[in-house]
Protein backbone atom coordinates (compact mmCIF):
# COMPACT_ATOMS: atom_id res chain seq x y z
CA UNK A 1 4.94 9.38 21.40
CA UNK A 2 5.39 9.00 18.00
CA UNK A 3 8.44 7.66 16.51
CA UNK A 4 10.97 9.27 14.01
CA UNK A 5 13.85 7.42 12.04
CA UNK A 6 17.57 9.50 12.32
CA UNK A 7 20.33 9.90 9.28
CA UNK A 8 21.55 6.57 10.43
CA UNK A 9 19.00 4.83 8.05
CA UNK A 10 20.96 2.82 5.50
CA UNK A 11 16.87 2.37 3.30
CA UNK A 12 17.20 -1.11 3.43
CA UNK A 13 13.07 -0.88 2.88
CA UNK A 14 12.40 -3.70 6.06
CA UNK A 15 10.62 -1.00 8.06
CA UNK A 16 8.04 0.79 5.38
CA UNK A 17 5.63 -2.35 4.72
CA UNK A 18 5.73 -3.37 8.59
CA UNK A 19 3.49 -0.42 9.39
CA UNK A 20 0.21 -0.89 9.85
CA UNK A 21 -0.67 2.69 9.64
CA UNK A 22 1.28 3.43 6.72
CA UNK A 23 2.59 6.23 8.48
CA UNK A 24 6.49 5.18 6.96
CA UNK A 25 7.29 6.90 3.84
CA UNK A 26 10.68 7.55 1.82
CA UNK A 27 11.79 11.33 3.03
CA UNK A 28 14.55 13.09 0.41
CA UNK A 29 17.41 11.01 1.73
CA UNK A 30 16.13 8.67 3.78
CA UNK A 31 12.93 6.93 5.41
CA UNK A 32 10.72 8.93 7.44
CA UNK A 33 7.51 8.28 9.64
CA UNK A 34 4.59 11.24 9.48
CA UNK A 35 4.03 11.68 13.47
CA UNK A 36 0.15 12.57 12.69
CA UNK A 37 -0.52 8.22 11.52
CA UNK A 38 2.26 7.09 13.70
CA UNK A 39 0.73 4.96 16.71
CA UNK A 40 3.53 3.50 18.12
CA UNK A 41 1.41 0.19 17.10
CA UNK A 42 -1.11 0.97 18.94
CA UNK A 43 -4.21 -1.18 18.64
CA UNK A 44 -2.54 -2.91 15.75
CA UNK A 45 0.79 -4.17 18.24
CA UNK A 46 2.41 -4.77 21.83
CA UNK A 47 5.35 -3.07 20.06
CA UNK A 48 6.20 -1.08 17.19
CA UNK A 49 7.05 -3.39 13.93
CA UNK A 50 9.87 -1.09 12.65
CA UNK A 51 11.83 -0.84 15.76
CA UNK A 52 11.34 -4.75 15.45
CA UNK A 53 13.09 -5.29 12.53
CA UNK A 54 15.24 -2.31 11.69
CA UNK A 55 18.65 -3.66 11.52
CA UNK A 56 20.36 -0.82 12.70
CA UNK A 57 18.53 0.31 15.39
CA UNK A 58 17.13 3.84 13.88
CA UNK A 59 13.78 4.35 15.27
CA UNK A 60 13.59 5.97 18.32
CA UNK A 61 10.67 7.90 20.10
CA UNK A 62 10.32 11.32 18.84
CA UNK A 63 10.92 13.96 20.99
CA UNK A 64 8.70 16.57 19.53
CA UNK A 65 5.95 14.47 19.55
CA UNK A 66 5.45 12.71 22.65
CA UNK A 67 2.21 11.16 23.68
CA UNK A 68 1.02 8.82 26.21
CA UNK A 69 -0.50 5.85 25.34
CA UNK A 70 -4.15 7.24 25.70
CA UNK A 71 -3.27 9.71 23.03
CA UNK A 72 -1.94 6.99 20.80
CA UNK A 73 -5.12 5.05 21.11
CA UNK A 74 -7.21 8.05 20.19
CA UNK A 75 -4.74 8.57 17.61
CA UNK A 76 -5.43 4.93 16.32
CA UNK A 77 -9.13 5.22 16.96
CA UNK A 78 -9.27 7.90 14.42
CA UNK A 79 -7.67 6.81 11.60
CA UNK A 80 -9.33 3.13 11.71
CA UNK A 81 -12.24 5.60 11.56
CA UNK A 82 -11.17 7.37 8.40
CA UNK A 83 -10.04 4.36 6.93
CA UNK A 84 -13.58 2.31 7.63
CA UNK A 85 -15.80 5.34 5.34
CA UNK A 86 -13.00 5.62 2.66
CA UNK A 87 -13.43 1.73 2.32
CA UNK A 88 -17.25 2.14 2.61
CA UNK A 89 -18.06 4.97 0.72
CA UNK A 90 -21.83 3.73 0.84
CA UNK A 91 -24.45 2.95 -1.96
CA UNK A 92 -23.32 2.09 -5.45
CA UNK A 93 -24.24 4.11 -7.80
CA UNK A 94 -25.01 2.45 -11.30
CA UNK A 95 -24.60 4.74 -14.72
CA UNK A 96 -27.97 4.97 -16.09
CA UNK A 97 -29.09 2.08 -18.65
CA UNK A 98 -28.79 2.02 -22.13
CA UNK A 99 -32.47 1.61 -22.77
């Protein structure tokens, strides 16, 4: 299940750098959390950081996008995937020398 965040969001800004999936972005009036990098924590957490710390209790599961835990480790197997060749994008290549 991925998570959403409702209108009761006051921005306070606690929840965006908690997630370690960057999946927590500022929506037109208010945070939001893209359901396609949201993990619930998974493989990162026991629980999910932003329901940890939002002060006003604004996180709960999403409804349109539930998934069982299984799916959320696939989920979180993928994008540690994605993020391991953008951060290894292999040989360097040097400019050719001056001569």
């Amino acid at each position: 299940m991925a998570l959403m965040i409702t209108a009761e969001c006051i921005n306070c800004d606690v929840c965006e750098p908690e997630c370690p999936n960057q999946a927590i972005s500022m929506g037109e009036d208010f945070y939001q959390i893209d359901p396609n990098r949201c993990t619930e924590c998974v493989g990162h957490f026991d629980e999910p950081q932003c329901v940890q710390v939002c002060p006003v209790e604004c996180i709960p599961v999403d409804p349109a996008h539930t998934e069982n835990h299984e799916t959320l480790w696939q989920k979180y197997q993928r994008l540690q995937a994605a993020g391991q060749s953008l951060a290894s994008p292999g040989p360097a290549v040097l400019p050719p020398s001056a001569g």
